[in-house]
Each structure stands twice: as structure tokens, then as C-alpha cells.
PDB file of N, CA and C in Angstrom:
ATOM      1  N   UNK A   1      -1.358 -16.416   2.522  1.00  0.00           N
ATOM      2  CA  UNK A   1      -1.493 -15.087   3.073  1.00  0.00           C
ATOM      3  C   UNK A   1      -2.946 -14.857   3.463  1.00  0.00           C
ATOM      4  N   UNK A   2      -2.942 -13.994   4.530  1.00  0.00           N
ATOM      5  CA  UNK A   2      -4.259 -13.555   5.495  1.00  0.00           C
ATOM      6  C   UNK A   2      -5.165 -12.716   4.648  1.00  0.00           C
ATOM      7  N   UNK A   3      -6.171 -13.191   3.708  1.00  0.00           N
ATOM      8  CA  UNK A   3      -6.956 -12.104   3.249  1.00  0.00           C
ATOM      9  C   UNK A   3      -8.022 -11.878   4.044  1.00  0.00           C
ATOM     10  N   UNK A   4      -8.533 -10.952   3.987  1.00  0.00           N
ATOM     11  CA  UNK A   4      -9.390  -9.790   5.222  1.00  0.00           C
ATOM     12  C   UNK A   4     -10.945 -10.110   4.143  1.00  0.00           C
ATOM     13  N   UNK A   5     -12.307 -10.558   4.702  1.00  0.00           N
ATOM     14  CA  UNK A   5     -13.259 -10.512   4.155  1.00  0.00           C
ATOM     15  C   UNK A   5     -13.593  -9.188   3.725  1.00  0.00           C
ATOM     16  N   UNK A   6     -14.618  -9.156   2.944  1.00  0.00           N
ATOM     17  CA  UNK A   6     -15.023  -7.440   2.059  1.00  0.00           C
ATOM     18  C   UNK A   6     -15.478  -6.961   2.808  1.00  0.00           C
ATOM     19  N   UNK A   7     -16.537  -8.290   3.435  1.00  0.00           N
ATOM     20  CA  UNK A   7     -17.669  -6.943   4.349  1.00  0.00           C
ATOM     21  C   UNK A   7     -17.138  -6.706   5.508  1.00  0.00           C
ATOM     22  N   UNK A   8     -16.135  -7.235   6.325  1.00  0.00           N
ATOM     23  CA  UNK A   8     -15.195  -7.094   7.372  1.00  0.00           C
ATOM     24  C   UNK A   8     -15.688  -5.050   8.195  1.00  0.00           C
ATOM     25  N   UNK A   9     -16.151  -5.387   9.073  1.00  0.00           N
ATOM     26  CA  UNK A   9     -15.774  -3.772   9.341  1.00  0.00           C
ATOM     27  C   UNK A   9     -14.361  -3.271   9.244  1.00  0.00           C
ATOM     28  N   UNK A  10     -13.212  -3.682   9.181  1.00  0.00           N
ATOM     29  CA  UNK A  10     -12.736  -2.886   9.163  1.00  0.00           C
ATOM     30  C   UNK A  10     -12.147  -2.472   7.613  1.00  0.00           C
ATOM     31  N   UNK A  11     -12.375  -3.483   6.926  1.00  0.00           N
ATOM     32  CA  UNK A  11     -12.846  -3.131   5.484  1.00  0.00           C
ATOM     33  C   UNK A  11     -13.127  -2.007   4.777  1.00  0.00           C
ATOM     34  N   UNK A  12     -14.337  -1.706   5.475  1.00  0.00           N
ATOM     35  CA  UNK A  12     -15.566  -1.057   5.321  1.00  0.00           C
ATOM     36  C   UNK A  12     -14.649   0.312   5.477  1.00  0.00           C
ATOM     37  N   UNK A  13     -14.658   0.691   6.535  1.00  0.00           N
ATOM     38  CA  UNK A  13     -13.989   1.390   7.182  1.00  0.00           C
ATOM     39  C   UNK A  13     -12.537   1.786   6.715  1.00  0.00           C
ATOM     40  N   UNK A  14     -12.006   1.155   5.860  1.00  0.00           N
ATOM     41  CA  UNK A  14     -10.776   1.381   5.346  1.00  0.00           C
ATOM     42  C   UNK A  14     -10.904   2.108   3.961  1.00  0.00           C
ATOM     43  N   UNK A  15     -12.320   1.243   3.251  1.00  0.00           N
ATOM     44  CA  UNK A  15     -12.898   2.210   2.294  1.00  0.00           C
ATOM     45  C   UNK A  15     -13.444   3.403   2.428  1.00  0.00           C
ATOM     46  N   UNK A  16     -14.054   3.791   3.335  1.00  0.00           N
ATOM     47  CA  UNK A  16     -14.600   4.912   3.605  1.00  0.00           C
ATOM     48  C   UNK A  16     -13.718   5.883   3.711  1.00  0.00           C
ATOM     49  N   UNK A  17     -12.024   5.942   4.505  1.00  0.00           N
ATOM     50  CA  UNK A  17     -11.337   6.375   4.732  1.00  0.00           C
ATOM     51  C   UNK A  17     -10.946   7.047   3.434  1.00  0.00           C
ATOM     52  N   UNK A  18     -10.922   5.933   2.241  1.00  0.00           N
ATOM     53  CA  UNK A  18      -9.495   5.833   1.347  1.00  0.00           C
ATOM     54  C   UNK A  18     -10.638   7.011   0.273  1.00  0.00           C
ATOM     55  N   UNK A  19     -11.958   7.110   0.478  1.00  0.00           N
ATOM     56  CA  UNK A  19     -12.814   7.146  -0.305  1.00  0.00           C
ATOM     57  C   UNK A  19     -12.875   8.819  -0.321  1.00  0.00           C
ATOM     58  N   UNK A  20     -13.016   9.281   1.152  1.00  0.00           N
ATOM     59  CA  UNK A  20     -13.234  10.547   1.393  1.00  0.00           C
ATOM     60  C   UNK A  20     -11.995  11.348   2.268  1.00  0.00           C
ATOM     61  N   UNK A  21     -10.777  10.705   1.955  1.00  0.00           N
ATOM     62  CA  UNK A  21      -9.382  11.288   2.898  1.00  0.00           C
ATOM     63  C   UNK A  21      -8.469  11.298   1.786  1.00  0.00           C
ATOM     64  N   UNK A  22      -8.495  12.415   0.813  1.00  0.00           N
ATOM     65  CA  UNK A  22      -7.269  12.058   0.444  1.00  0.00           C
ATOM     66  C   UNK A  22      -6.017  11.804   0.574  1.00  0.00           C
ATOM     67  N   UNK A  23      -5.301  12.809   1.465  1.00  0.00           N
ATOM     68  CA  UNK A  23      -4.196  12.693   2.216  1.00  0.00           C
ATOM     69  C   UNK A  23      -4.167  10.606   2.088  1.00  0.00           C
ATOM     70  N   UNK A  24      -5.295   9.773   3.405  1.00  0.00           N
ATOM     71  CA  UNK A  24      -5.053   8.420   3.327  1.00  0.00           C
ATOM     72  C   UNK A  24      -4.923   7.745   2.320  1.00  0.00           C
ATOM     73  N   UNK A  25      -5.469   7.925   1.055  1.00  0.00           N
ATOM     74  CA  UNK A  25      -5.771   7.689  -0.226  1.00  0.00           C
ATOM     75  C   UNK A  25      -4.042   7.618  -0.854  1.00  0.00           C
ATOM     76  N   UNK A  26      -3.369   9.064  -0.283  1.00  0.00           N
ATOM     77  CA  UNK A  26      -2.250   9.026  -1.194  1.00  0.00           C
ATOM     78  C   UNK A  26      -1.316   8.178  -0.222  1.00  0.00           C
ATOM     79  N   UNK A  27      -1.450   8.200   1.018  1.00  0.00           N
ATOM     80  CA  UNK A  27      -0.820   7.360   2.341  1.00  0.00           C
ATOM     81  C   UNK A  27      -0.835   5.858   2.040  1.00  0.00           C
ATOM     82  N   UNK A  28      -1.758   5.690   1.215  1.00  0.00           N
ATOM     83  CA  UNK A  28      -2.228   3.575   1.276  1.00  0.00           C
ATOM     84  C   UNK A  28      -1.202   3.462  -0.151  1.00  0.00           C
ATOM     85  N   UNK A  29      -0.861   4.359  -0.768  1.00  0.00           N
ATOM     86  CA  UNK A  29      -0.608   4.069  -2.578  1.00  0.00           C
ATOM     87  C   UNK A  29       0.748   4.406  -2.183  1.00  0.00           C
ATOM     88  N   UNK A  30       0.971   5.111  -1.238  1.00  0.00           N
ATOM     89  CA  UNK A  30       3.006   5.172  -1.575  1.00  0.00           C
ATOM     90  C   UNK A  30       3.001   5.113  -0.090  1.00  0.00           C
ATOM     91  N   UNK A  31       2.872   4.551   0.992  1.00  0.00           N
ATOM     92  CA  UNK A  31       3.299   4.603   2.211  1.00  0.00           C
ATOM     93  C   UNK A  31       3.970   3.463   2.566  1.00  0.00           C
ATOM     94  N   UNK A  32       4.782   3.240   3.257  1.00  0.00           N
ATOM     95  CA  UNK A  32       5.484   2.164   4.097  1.00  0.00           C
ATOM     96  C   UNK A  32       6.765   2.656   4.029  1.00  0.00           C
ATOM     97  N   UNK A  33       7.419   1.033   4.326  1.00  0.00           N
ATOM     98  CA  UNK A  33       9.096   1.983   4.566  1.00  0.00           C
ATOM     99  C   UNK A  33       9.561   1.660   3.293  1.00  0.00           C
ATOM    100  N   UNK A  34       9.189   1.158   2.415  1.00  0.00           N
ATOM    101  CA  UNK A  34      10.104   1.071   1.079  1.00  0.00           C
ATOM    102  C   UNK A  34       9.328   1.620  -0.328  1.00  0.00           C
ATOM    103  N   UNK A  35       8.456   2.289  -0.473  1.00  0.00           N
ATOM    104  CA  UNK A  35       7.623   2.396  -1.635  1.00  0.00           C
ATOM    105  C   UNK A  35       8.277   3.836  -1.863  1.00  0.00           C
ATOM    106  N   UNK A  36       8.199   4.671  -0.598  1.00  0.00           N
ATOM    107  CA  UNK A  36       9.025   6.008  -0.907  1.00  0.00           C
ATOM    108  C   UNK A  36      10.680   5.996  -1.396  1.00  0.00           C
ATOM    109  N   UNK A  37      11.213   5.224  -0.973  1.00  0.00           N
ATOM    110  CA  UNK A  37      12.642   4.574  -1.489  1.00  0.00           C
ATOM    111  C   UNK A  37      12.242   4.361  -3.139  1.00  0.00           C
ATOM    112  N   UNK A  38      11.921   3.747  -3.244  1.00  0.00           N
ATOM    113  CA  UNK A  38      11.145   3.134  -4.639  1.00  0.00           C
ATOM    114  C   UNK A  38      11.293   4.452  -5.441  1.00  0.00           C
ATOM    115  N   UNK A  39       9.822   5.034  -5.069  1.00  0.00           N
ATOM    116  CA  UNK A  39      10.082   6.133  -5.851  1.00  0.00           C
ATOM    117  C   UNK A  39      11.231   7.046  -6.430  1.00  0.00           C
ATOM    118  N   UNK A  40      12.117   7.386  -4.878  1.00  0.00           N
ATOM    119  CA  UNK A  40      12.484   7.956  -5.238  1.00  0.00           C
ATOM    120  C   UNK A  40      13.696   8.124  -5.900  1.00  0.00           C
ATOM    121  N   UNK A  41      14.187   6.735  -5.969  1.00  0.00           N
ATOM    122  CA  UNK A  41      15.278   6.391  -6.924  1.00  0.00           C
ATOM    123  C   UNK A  41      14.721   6.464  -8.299  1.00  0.00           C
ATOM    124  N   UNK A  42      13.554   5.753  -8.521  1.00  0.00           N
ATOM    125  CA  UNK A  42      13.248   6.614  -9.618  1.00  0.00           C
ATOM    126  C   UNK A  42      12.853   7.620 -10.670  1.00  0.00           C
ATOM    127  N   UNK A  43      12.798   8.768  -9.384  1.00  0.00           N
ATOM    128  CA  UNK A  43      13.038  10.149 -10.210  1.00  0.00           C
ATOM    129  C   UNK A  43      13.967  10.484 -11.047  1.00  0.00           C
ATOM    130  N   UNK A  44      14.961   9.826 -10.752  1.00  0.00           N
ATOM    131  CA  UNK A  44      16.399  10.085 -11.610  1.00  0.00           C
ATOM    132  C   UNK A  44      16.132   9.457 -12.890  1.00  0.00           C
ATOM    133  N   UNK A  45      15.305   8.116 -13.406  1.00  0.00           N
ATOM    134  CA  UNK A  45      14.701   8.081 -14.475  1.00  0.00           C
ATOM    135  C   UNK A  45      14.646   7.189 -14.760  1.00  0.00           C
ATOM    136  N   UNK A  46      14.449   5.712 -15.890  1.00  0.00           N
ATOM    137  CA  UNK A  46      14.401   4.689 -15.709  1.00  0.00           C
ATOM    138  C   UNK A  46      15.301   3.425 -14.843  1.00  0.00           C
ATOM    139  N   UNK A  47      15.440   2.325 -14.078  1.00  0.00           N
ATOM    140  CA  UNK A  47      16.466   1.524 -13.802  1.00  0.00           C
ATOM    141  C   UNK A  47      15.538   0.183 -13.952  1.00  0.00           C
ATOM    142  N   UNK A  48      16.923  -0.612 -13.943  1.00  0.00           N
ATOM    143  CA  UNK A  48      16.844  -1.833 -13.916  1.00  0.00           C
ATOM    144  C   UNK A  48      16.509  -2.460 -12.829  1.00  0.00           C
ATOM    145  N   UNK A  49      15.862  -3.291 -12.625  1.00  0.00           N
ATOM    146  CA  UNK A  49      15.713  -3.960 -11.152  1.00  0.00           C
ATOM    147  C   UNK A  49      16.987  -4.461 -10.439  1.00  0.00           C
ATOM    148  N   UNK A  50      18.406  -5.120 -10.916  1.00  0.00           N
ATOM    149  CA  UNK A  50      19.404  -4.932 -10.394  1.00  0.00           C
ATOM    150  C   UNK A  50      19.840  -3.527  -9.863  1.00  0.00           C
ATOM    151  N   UNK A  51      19.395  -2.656 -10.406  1.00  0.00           N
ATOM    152  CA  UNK A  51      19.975  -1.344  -9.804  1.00  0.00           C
ATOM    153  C   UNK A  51      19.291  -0.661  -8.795  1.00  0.00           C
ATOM    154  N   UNK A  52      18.038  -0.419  -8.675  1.00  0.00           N
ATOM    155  CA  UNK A  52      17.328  -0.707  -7.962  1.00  0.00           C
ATOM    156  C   UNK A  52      17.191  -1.303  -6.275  1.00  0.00           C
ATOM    157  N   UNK A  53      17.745  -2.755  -6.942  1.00  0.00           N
ATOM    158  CA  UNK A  53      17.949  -3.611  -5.411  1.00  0.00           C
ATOM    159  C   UNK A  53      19.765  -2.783  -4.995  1.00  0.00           C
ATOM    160  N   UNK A  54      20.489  -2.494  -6.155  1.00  0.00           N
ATOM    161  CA  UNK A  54      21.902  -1.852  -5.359  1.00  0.00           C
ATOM    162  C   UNK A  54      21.575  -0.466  -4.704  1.00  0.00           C
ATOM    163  N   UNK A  55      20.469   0.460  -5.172  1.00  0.00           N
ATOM    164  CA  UNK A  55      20.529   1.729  -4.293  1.00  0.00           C
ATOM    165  C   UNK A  55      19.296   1.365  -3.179  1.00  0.00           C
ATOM    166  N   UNK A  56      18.890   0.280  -2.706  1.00  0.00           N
ATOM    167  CA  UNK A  56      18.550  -0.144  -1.834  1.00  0.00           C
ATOM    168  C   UNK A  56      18.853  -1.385  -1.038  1.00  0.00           C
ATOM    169  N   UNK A  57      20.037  -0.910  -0.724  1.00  0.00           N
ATOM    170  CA  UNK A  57      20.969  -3.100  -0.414  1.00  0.00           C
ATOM    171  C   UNK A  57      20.149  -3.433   0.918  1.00  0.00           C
ATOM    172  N   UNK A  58      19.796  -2.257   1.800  1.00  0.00           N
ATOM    173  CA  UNK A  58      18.531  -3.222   2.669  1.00  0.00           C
ATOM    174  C   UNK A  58      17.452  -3.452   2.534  1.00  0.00           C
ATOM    175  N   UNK A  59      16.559  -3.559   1.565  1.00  0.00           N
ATOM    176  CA  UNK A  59      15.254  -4.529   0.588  1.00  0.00           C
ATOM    177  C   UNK A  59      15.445  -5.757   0.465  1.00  0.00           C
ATOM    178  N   UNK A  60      14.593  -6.613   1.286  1.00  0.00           N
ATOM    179  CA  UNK A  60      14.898  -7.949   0.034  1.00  0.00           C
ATOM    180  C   UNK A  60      14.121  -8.089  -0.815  1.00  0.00           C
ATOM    181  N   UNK A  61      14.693  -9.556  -1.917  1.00  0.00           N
ATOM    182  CA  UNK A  61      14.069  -9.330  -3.013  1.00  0.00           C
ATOM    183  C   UNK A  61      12.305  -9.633  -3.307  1.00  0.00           C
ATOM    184  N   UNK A  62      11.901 -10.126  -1.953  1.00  0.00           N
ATOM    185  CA  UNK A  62      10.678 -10.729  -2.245  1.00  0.00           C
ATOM    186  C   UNK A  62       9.773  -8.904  -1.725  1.00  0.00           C
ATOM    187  N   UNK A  63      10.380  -8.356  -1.294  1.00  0.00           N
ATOM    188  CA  UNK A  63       9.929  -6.932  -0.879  1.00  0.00           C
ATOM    189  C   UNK A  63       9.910  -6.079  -2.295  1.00  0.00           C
ATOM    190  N   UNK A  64      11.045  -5.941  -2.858  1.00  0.00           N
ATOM    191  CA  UNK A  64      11.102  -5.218  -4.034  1.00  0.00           C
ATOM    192  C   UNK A  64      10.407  -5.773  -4.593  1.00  0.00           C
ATOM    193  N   UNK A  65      10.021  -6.955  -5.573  1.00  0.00           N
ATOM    194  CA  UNK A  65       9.323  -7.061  -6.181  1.00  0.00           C
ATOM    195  C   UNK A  65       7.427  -6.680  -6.071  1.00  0.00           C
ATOM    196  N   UNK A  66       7.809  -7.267  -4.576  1.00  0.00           N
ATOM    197  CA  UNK A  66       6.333  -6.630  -4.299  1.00  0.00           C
ATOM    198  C   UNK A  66       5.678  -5.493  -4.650  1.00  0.00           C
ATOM    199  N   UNK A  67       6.660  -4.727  -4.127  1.00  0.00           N
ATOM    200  CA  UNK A  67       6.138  -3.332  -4.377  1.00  0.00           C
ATOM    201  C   UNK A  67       6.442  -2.723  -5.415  1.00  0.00           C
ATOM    202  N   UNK A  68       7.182  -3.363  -6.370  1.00  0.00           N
ATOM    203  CA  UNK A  68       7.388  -2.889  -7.583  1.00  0.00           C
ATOM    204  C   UNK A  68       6.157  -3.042  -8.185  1.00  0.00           C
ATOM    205  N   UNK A  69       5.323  -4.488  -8.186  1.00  0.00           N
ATOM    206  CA  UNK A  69       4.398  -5.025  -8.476  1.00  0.00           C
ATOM    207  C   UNK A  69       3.243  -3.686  -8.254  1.00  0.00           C
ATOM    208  N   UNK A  70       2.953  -4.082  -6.823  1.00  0.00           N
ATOM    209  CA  UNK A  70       1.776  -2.921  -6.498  1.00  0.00           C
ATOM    210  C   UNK A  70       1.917  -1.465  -6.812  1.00  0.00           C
ATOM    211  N   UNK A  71       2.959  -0.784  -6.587  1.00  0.00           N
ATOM    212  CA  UNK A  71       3.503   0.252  -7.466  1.00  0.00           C
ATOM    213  C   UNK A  71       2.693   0.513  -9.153  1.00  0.00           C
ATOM    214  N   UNK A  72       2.536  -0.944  -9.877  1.00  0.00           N
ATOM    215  CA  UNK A  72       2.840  -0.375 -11.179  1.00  0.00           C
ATOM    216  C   UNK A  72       1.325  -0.983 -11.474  1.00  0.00           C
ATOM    217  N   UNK A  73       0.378  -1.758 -10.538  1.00  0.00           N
ATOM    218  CA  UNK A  73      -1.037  -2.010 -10.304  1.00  0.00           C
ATOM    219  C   UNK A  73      -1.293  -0.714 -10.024  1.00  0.00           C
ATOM    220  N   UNK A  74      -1.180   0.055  -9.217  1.00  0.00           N
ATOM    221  CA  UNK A  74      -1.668   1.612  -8.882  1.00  0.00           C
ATOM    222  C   UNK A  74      -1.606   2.711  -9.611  1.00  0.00           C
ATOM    223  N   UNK A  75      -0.788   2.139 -10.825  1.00  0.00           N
ATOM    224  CA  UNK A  75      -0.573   3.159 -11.756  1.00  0.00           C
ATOM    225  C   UNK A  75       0.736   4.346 -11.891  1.00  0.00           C
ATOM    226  N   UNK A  76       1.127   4.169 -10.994  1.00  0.00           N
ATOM    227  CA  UNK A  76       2.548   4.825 -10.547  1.00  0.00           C
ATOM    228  C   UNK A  76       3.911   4.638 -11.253  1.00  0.00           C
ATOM    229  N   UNK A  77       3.885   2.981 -11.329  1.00  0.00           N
ATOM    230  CA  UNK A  77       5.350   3.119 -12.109  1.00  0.00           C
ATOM    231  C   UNK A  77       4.956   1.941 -13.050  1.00  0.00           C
ATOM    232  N   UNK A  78       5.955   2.202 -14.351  1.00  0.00           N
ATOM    233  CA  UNK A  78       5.713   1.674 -15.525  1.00  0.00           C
ATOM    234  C   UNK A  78       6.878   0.185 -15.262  1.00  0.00           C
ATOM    235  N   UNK A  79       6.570  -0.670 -16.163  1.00  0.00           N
ATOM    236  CA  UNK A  79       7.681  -1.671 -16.271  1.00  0.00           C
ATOM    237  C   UNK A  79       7.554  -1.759 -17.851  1.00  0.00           C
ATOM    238  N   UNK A  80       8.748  -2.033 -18.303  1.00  0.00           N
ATOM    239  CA  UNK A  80       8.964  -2.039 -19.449  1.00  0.00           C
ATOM    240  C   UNK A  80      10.040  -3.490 -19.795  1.00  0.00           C
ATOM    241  N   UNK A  81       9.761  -4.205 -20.137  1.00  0.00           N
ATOM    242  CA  UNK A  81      10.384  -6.105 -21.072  1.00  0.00           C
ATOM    243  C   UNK A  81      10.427  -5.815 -22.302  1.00  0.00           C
ATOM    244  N   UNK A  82      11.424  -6.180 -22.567  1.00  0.00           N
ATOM    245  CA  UNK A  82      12.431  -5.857 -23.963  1.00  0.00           C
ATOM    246  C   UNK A  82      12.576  -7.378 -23.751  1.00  0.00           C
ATOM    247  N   UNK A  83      12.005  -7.721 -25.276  1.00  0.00           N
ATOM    248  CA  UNK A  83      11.947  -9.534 -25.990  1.00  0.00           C
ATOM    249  C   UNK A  83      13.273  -9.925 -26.560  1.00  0.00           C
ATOM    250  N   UNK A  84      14.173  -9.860 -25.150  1.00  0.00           N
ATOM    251  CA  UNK A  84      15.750 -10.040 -25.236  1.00  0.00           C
ATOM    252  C   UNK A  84      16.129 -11.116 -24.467  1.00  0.00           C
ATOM    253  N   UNK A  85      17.282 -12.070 -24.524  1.00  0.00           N
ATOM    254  CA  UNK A  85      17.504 -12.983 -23.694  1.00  0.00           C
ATOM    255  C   UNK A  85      19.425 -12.808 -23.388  1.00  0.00           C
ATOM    256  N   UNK A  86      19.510 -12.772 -22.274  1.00  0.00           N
ATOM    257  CA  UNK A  86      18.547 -12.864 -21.154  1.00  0.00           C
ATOM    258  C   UNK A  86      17.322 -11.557 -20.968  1.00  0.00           C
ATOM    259  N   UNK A  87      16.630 -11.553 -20.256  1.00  0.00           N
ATOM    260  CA  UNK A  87      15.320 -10.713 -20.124  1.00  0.00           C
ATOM    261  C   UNK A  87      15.840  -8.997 -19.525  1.00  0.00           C
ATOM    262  N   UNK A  88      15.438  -8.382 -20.377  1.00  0.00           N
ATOM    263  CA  UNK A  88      15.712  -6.681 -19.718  1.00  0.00           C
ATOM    264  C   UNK A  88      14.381  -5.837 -19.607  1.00  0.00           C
ATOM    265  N   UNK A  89      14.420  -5.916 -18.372  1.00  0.00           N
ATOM    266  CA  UNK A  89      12.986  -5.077 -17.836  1.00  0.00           C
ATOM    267  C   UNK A  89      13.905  -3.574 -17.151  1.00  0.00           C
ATOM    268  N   UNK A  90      13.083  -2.461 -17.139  1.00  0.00           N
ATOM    269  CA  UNK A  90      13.458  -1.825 -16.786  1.00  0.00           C
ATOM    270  C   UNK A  90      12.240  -1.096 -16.331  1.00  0.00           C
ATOM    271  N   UNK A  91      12.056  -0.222 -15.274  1.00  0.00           N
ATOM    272  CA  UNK A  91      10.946   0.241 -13.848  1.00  0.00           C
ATOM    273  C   UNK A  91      11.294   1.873 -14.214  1.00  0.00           C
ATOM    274  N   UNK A  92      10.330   2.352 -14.581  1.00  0.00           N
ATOM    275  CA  UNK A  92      10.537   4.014 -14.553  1.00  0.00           C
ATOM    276  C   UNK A  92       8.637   4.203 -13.909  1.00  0.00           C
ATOM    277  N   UNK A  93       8.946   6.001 -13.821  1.00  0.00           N
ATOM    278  CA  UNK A  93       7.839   6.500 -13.071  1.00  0.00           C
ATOM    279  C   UNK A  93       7.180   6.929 -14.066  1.00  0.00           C
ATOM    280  N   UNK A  94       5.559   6.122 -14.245  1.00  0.00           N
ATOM    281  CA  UNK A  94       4.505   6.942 -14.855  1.00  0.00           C
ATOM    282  C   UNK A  94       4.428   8.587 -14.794  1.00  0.00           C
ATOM    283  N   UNK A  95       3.551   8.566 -15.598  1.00  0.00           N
ATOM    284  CA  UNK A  95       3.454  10.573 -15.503  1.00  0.00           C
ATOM    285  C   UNK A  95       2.640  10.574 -14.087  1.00  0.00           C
ATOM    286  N   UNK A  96       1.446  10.061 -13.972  1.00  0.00           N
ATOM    287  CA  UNK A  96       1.055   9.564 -12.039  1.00  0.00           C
ATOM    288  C   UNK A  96       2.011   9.508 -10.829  1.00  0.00           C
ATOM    289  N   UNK A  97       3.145   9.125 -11.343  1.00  0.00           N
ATOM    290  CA  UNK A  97       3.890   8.708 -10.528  1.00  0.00           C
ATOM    291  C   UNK A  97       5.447  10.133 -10.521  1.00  0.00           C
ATOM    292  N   UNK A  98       5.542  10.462 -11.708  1.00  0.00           N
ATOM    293  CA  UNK A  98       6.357  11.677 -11.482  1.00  0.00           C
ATOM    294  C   UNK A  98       5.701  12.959 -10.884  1.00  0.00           C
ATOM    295  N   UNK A  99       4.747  12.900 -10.806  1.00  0.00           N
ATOM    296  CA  UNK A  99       4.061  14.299  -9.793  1.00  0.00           C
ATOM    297  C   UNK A  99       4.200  13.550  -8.324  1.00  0.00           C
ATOM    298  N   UNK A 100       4.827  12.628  -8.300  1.00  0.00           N
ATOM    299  CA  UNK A 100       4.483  12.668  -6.397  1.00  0.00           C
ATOM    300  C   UNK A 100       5.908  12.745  -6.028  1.00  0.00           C
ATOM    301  N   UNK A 101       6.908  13.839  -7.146  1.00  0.00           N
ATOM    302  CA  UNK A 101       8.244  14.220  -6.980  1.00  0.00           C
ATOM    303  C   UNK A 101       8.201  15.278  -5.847  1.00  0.00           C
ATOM    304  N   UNK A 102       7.663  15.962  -6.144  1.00  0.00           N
ATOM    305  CA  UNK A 102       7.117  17.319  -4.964  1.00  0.00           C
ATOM    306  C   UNK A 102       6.534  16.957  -3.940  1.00  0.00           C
ATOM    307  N   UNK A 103       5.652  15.724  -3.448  1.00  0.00           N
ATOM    308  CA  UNK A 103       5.121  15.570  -2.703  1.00  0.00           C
ATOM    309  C   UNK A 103       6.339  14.715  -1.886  1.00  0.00           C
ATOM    310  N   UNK A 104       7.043  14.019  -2.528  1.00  0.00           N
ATOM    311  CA  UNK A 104       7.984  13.531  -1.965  1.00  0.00           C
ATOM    312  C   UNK A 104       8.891  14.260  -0.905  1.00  0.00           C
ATOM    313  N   UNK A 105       9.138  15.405  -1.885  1.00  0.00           N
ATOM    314  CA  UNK A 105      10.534  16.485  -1.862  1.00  0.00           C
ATOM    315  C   UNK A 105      10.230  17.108  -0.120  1.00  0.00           C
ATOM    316  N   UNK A 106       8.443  17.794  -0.214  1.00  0.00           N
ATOM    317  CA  UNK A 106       7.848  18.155   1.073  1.00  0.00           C
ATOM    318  C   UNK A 106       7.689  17.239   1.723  1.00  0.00           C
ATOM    319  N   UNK A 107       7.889  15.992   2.188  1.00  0.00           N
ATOM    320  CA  UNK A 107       7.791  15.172   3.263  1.00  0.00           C
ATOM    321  C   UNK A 107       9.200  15.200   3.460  1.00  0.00           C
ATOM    322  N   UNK A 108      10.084  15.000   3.068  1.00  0.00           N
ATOM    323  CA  UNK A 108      11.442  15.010   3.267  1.00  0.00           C
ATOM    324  C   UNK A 108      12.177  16.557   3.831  1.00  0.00           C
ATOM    325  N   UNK A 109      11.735  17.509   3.530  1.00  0.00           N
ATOM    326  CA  UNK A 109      11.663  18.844   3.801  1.00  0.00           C
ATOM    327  C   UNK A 109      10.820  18.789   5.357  1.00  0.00           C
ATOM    328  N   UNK A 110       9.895  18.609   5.457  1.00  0.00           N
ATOM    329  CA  UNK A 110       9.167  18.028   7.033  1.00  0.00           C
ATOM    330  C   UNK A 110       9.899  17.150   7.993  1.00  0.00           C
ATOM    331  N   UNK A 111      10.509  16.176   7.019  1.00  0.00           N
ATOM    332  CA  UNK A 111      10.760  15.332   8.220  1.00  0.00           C
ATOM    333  C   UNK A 111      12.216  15.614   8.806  1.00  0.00           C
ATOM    334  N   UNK A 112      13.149  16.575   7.892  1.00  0.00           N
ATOM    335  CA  UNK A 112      14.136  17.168   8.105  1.00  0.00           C
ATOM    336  C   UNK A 112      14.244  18.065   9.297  1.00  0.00           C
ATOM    337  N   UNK A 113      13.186  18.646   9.144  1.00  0.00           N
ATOM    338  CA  UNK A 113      12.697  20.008   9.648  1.00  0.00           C
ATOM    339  C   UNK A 113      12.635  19.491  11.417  1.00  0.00           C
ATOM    340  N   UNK A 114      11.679  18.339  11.456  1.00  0.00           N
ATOM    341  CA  UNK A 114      11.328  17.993  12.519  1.00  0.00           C
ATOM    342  C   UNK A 114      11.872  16.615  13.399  1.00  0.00           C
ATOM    343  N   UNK A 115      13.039  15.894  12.578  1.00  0.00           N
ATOM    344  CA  UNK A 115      13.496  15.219  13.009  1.00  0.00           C
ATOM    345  C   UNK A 115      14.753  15.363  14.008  1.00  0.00           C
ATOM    346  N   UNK A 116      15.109  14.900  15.042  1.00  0.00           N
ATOM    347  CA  UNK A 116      15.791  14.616  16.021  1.00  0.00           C
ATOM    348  C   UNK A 116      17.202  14.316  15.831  1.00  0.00           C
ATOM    349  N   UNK A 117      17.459  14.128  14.306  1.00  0.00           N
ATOM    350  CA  UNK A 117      18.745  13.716  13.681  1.00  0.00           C
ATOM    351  C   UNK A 117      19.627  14.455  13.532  1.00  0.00           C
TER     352      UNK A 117
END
């Protein structure tokens, strides 16, 4: 995979953004097309990563994990491994990560509002 040098302008520039924009700040930590999915299945409260990939059957798995991954690097969502065999992990939302229930709720309320659908 393509890593981008530090001092890279556009780097630079991406920090500066993330540094003094919050809005971008909260845009880089839950934006794309599947991180809001993510979330918001797990408002309803902890799941399993099988369940997970079923209330999202168009994810694949190298996607979910990803962002499960970066998700729970950002502080957002917890993973939890239970020293069971076979292995039971289960993905719920940090307390970080349950306040961006509302923020969720108003983008969805917006995009309702203003969508063409």
C-alpha cells in the first residue's frame, strides 16, 4: 500500500485542516461509505462481527475489518475477546463513539431533507 511522505504538502495540509476544522476532524474519523453504517448498527449495542457483516451484506470482509480496526484506533468503538474457543469478539461503541448518535441522527435528518429520493 501507497504511503504518502510526512512532509508531503499535501500532508501538511491535511494536518492543518484536521488541526483547525473541526467539522474535517470529525469528517476524516467517521467519513466514507461504510464507517457511518458501522456506527450505526452499533447504536443498538454490542454485536458480533458475524452480525455486523449480516446487517451490512454489501461490505466485504477485508473492508469491515478495516474499519472496524481504525474505528477502534480512533477511539470510537471498543472490541472486546472473550478467552473462548472458538474465539468471541464482540464490537460495541465507546462512550466517544456513542455521542456521535446525534450527530449521526442530524446527517440523516439532512440528507433526508435534501435528497432526491
Amino acid at each position: 500500500m501507497y504511503e504518502a511522505k510526512e512532509s508531503s504538502t499535501n500532508q501538511l495540509n491535511l494536518s492543518t485542516a484536521l488541526n483547525r476544522c473541526p467539522v474535517t476532524y470529525t469528517l476524516h474519523k467517521i467519513g466514507g461509505r461504510w464507517k457511518p453504517l458501522i456506527i450505526y448498527h452499533l447504536t443498538g449495542g454490542p454485536l458480533r462481527y458475524g452480525e455486523l457483516k449480516r446487517a451490512i451484506p454489501a461490505i466485504t470482509e477485508k473492508m469491515l475489518i478495516q474499519h472496524l480496526k481504525e474505528l477502534e484506533a480512533d477511539g470510537l468503538v471498543d472490541r472486546k475477546a472473550m478467552p473462548v474457543v472458538p474465539p468471541h469478539v464482540t464490537y460495541s461503541l465507546s462512550e466517544s463513539g456513542l455521542t456521535l448518535a446525534p450527530v449521526l441522527q442530524a446527517m440523516a435528518e439532512w440528507g433526508m431533507h435534501h435528497s432526491k429520493a
